[in-house]
PDB file of N, CA and C in Angstrom:
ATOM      1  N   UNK A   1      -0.379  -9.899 -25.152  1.00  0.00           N
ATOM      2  CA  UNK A   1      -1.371 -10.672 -25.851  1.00  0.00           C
ATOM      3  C   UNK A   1      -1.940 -11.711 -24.896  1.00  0.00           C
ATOM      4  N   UNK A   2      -2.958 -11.515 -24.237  1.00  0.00           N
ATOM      5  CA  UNK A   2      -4.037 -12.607 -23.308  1.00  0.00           C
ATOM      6  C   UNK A   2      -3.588 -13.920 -23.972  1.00  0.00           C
ATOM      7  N   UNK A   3      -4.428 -13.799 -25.240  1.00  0.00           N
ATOM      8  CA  UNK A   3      -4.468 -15.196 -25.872  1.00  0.00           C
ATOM      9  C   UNK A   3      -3.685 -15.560 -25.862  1.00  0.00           C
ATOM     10  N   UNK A   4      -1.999 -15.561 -25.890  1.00  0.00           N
ATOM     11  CA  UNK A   4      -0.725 -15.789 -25.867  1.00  0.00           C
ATOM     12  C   UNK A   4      -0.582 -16.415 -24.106  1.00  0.00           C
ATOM     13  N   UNK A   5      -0.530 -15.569 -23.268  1.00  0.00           N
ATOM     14  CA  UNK A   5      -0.178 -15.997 -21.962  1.00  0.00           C
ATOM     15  C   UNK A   5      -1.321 -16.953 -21.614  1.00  0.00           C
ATOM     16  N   UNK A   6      -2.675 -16.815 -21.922  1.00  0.00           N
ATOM     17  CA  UNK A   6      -3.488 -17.926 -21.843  1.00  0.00           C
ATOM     18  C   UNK A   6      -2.900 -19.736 -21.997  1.00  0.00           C
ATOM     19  N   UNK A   7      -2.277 -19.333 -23.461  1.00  0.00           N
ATOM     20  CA  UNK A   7      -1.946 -20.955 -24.141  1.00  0.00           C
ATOM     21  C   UNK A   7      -0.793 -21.324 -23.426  1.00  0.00           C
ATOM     22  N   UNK A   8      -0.326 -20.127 -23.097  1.00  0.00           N
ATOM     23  CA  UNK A   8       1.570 -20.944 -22.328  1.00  0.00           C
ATOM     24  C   UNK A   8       0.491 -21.259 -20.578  1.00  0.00           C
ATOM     25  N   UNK A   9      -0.162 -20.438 -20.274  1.00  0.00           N
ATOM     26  CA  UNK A   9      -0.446 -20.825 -18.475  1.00  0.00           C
ATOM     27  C   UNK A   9      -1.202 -22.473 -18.756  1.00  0.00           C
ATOM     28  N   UNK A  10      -2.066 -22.731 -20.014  1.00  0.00           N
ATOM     29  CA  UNK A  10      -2.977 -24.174 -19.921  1.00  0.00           C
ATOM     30  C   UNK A  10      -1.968 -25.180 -20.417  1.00  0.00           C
ATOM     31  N   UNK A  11      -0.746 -24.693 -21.450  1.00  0.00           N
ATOM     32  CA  UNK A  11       0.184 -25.416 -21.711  1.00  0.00           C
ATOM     33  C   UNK A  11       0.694 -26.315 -20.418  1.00  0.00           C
ATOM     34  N   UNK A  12       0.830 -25.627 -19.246  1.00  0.00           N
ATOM     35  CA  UNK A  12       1.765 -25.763 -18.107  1.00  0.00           C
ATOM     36  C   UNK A  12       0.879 -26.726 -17.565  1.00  0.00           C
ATOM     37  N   UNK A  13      -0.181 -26.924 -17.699  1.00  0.00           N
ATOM     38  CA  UNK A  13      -1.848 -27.487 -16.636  1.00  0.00           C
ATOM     39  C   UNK A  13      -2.337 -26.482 -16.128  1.00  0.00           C
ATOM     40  N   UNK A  14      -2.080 -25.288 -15.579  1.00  0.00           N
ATOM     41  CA  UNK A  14      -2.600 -24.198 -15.215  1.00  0.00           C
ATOM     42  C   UNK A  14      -4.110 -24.400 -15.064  1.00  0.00           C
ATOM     43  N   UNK A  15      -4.938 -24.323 -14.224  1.00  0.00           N
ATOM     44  CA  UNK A  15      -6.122 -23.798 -14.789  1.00  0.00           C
ATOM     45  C   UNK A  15      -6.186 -22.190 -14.782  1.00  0.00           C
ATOM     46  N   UNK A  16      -6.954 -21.569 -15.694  1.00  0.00           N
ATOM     47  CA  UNK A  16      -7.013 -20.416 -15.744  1.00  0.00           C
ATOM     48  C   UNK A  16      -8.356 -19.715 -16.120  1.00  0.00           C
ATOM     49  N   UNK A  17      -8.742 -18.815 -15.411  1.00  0.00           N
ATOM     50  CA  UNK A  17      -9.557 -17.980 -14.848  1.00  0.00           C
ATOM     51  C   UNK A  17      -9.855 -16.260 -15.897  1.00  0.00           C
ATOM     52  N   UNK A  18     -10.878 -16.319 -16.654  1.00  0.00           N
ATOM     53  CA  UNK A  18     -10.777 -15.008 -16.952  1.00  0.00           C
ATOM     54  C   UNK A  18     -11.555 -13.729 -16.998  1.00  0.00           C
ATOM     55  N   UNK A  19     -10.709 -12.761 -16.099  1.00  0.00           N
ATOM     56  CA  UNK A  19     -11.653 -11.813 -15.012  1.00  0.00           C
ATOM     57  C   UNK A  19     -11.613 -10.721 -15.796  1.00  0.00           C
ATOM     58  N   UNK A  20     -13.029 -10.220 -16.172  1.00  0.00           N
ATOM     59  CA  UNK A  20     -13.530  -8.987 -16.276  1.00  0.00           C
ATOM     60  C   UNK A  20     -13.142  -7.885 -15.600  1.00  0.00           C
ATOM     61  N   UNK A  21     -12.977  -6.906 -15.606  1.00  0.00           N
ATOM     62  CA  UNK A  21     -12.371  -5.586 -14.470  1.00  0.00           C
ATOM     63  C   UNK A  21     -13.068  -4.129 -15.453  1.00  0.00           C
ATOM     64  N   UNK A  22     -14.487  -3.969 -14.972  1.00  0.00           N
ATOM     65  CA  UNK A  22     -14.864  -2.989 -15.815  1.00  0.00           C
ATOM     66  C   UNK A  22     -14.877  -2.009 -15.348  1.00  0.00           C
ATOM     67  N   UNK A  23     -14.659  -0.772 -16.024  1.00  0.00           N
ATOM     68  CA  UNK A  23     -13.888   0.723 -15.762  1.00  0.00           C
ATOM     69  C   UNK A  23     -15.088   1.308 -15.776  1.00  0.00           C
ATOM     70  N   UNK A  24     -15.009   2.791 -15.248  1.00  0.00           N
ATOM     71  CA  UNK A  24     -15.892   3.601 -14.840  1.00  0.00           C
ATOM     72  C   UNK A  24     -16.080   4.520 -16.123  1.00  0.00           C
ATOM     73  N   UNK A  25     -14.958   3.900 -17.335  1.00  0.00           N
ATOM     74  CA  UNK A  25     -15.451   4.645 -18.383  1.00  0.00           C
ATOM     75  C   UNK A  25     -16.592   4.185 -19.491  1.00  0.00           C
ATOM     76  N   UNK A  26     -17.418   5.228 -20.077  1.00  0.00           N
ATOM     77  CA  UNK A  26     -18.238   4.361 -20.908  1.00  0.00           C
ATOM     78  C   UNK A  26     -17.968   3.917 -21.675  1.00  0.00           C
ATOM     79  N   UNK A  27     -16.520   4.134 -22.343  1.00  0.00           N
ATOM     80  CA  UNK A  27     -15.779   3.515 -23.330  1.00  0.00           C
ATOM     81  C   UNK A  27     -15.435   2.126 -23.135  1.00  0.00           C
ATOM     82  N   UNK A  28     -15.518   2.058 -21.838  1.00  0.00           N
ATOM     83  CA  UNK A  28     -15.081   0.656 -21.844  1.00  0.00           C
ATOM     84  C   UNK A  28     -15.854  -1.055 -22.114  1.00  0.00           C
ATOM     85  N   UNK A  29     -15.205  -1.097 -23.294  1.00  0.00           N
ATOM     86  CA  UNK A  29     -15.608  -2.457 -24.219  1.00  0.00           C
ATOM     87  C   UNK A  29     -15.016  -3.688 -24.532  1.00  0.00           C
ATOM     88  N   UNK A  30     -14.896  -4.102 -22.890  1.00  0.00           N
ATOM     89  CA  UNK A  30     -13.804  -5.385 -22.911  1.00  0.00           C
ATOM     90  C   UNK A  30     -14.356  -6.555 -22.780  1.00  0.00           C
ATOM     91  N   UNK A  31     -15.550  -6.491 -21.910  1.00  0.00           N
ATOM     92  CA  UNK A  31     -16.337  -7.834 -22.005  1.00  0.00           C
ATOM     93  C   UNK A  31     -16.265  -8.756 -23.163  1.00  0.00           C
ATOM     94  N   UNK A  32     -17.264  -8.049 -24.320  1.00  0.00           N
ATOM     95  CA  UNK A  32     -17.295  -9.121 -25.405  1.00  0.00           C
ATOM     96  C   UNK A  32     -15.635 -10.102 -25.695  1.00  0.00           C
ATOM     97  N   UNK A  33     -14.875  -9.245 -26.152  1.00  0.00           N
ATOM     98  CA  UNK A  33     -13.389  -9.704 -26.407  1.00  0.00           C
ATOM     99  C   UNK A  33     -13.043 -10.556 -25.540  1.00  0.00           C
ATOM    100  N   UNK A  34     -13.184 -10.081 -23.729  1.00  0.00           N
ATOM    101  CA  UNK A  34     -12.672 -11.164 -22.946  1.00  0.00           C
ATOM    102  C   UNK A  34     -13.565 -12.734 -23.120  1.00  0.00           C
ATOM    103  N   UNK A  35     -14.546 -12.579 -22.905  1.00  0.00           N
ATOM    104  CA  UNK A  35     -15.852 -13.248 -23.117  1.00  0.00           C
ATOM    105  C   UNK A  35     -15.396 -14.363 -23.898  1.00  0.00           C
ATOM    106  N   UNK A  36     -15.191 -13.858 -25.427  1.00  0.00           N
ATOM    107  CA  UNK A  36     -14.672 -14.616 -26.839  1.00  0.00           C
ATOM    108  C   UNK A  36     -13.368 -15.541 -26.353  1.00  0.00           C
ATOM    109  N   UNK A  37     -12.552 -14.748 -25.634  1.00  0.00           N
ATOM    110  CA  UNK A  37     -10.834 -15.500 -25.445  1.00  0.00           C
ATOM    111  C   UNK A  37     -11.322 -16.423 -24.407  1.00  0.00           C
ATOM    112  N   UNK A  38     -12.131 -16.526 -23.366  1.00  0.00           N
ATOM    113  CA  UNK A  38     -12.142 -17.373 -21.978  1.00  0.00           C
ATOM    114  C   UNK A  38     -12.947 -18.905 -23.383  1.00  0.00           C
ATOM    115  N   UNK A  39     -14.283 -18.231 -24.440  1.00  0.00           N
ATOM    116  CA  UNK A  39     -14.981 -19.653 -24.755  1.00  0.00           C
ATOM    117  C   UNK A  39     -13.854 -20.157 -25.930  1.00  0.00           C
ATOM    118  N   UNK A  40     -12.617 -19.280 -26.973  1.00  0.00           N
ATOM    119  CA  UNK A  40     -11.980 -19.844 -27.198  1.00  0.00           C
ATOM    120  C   UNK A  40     -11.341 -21.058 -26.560  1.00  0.00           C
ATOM    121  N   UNK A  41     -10.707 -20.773 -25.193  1.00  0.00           N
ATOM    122  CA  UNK A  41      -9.642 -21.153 -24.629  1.00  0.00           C
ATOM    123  C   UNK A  41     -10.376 -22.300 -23.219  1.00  0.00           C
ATOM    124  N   UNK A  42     -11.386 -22.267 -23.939  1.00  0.00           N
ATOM    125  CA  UNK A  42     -12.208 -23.230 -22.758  1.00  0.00           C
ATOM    126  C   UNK A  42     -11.891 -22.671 -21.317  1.00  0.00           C
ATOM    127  N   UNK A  43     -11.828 -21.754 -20.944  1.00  0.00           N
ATOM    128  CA  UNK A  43     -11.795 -21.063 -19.182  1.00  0.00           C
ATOM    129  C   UNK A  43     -12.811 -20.573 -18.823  1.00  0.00           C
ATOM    130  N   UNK A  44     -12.842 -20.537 -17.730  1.00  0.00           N
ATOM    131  CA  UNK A  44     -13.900 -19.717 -16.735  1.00  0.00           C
ATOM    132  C   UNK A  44     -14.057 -18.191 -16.863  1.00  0.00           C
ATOM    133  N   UNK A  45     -14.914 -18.095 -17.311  1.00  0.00           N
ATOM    134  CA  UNK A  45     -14.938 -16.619 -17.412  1.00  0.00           C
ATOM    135  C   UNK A  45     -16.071 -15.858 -16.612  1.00  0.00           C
ATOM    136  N   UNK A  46     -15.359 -14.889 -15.577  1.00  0.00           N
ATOM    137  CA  UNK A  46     -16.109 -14.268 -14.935  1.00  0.00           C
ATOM    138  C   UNK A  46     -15.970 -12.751 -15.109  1.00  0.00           C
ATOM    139  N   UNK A  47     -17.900 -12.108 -15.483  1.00  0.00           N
ATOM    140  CA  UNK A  47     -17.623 -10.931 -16.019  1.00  0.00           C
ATOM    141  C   UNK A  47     -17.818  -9.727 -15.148  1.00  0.00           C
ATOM    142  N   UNK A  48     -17.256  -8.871 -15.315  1.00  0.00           N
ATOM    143  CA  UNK A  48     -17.601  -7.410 -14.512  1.00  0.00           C
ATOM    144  C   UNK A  48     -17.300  -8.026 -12.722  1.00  0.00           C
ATOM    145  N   UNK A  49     -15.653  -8.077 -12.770  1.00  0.00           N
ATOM    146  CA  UNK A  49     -15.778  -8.729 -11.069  1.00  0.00           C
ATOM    147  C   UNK A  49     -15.914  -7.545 -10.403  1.00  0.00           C
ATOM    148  N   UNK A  50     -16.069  -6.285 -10.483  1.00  0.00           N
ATOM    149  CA  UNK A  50     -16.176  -5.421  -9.818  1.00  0.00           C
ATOM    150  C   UNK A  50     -17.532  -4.924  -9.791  1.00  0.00           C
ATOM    151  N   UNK A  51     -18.504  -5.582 -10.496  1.00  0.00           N
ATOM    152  CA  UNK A  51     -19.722  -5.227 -10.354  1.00  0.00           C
ATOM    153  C   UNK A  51     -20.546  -4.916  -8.417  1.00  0.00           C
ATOM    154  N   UNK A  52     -21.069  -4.001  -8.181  1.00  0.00           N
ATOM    155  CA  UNK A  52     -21.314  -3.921  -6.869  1.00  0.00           C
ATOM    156  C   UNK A  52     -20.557  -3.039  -5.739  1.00  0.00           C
ATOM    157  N   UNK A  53     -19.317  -3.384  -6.198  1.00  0.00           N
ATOM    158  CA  UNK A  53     -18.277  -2.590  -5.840  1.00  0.00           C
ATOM    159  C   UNK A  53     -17.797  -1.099  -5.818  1.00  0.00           C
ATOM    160  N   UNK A  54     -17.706  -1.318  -7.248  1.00  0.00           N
ATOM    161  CA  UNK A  54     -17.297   0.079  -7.805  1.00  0.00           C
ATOM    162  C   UNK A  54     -18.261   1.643  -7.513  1.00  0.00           C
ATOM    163  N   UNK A  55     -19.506   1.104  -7.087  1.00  0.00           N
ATOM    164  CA  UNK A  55     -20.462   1.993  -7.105  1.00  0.00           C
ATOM    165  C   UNK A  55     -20.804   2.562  -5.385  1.00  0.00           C
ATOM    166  N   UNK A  56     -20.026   1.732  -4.811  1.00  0.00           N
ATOM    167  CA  UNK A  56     -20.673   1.630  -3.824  1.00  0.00           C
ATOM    168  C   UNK A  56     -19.428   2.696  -2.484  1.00  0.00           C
ATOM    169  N   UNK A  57     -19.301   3.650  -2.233  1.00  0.00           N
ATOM    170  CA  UNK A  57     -18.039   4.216  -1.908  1.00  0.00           C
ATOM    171  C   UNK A  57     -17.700   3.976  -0.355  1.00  0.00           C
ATOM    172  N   UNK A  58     -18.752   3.331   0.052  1.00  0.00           N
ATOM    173  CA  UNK A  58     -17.583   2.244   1.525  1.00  0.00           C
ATOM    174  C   UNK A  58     -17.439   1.016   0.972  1.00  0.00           C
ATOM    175  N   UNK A  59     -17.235   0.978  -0.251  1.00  0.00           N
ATOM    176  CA  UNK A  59     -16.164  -0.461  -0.707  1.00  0.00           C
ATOM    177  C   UNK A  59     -14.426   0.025  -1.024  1.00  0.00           C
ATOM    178  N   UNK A  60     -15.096   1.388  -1.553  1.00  0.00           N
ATOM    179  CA  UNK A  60     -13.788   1.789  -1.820  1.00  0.00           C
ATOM    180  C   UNK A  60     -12.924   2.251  -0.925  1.00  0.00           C
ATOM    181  N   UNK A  61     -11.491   2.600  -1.682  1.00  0.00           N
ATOM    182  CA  UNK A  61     -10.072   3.284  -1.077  1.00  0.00           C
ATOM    183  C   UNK A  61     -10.368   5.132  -1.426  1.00  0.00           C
ATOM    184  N   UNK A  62     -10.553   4.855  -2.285  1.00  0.00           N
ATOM    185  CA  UNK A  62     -10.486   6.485  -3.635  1.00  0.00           C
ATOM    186  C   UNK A  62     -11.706   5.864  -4.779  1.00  0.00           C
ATOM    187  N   UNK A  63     -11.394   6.541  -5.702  1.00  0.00           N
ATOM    188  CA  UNK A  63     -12.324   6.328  -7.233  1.00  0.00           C
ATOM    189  C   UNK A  63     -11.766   5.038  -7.611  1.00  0.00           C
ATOM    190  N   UNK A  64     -10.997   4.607  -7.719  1.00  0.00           N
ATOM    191  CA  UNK A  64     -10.601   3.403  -8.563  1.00  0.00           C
ATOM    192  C   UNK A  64     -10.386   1.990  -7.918  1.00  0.00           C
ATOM    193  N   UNK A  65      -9.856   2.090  -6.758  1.00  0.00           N
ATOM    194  CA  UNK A  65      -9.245   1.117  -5.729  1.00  0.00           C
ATOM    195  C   UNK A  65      -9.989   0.388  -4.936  1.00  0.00           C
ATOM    196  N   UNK A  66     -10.733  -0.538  -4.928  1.00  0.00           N
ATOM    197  CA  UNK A  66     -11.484  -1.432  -3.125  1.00  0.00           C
ATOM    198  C   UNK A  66     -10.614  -0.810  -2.388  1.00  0.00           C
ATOM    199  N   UNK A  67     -11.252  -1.512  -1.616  1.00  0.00           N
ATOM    200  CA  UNK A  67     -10.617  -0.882   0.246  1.00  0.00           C
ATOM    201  C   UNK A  67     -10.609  -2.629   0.613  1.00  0.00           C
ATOM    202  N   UNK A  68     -10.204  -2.893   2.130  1.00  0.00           N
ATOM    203  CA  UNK A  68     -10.606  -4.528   2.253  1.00  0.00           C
ATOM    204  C   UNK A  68     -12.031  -5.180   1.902  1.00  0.00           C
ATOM    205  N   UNK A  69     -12.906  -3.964   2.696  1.00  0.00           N
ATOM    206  CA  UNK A  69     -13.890  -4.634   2.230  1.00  0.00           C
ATOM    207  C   UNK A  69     -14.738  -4.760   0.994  1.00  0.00           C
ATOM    208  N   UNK A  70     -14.307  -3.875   0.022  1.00  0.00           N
ATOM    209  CA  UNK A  70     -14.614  -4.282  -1.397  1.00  0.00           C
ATOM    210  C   UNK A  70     -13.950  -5.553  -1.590  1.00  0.00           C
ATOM    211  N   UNK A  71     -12.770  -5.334  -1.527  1.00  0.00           N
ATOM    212  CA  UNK A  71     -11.838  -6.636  -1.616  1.00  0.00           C
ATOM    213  C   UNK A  71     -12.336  -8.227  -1.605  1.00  0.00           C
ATOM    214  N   UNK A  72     -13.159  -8.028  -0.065  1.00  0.00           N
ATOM    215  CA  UNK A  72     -13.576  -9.131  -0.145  1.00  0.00           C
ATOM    216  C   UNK A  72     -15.083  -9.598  -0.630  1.00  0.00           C
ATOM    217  N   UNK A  73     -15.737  -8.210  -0.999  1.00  0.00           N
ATOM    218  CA  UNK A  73     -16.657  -8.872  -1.817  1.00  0.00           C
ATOM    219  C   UNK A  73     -16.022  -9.202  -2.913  1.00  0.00           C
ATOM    220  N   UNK A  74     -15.561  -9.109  -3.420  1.00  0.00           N
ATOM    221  CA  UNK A  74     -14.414  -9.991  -4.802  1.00  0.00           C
ATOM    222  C   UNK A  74     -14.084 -11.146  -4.597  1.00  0.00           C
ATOM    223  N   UNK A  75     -13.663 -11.147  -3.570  1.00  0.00           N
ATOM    224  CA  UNK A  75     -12.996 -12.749  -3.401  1.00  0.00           C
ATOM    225  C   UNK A  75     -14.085 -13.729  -3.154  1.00  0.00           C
ATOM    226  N   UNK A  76     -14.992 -13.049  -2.260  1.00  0.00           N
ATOM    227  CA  UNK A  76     -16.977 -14.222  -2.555  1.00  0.00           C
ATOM    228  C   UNK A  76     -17.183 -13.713  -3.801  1.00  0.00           C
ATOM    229  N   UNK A  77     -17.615 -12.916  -4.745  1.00  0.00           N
ATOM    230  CA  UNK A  77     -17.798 -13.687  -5.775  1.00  0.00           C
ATOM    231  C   UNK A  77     -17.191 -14.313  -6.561  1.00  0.00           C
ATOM    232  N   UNK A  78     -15.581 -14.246  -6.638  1.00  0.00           N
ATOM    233  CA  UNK A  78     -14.801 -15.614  -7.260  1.00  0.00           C
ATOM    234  C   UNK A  78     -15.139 -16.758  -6.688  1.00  0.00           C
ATOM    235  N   UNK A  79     -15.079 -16.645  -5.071  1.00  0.00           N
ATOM    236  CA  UNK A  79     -15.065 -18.165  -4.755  1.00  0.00           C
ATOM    237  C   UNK A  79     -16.723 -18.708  -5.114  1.00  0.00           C
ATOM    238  N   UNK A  80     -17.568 -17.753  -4.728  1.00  0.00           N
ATOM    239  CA  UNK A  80     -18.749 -18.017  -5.542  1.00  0.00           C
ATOM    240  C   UNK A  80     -18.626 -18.962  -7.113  1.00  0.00           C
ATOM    241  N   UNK A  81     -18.043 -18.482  -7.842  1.00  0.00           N
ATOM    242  CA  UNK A  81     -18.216 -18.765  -9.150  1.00  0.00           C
ATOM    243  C   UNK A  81     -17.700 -19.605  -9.583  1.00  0.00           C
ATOM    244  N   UNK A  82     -16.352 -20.017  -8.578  1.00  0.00           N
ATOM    245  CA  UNK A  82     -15.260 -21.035  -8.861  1.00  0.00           C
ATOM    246  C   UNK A  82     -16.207 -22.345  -8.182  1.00  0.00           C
ATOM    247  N   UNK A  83     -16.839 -22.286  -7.318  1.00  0.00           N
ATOM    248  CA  UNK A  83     -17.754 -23.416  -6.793  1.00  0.00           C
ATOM    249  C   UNK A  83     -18.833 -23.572  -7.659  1.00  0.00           C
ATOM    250  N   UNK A  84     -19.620 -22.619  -7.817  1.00  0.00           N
ATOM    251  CA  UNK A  84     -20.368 -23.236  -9.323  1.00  0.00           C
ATOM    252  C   UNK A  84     -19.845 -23.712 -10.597  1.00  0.00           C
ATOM    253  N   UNK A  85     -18.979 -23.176 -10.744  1.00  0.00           N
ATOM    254  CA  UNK A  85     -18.070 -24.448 -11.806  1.00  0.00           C
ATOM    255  C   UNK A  85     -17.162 -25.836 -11.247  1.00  0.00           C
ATOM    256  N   UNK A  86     -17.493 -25.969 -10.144  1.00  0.00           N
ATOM    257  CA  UNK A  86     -17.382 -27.187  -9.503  1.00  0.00           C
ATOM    258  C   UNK A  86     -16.111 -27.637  -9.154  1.00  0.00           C
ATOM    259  N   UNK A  87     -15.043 -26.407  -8.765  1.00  0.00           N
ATOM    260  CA  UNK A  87     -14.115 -26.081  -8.369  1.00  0.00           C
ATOM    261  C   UNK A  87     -14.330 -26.170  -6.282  1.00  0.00           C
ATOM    262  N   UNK A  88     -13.373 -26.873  -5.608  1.00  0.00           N
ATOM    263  CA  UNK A  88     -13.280 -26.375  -4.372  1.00  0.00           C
ATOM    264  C   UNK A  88     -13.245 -25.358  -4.022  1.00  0.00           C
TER     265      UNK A  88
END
């Protein structure tokens, strides 16, 4: 249960972060839900971190996996996003 490990990580001071990871299926309908739990829980919510990535097959390892350099387009757009919310 997110919402569960959410309240114990902000319980602690935690700040906490909540990342989108959207699948190559069309079924997949996690945004809204995550979306809802990050403005419940007052967090950062960043959506589809694999956007760019996933499509692109010298980011990848295989079908599912980055490689480094997907990798690190991930990590610029977190740190991207974590600085626009006015995070170091």
């Amino acid at each position: 249960n997110l919402a569960a490990i959410v309240s114990r990580l902000q319980d602690r001071g935690v700040f906490v972060v909540v990342i989108g990871v959207r699948s190559a299926s069309v079924f997949d309908n996690y945004d809204k839900p995550f979306r809802t739990l990050a403005v419940q829980h007052h967090t950062l919510f960043i959506s589809n971190i694999l956007a760019g990535v996933l499509a692109k097959r010298q980011l990848m390892s295989d079908q599912i996996h980055p490689n480094d350099a997907g990798y690190e387009q991930i990590a610029a757009r977190l740190e991207k996003e974590l600085r626009q919310a006015g995070l170091p």
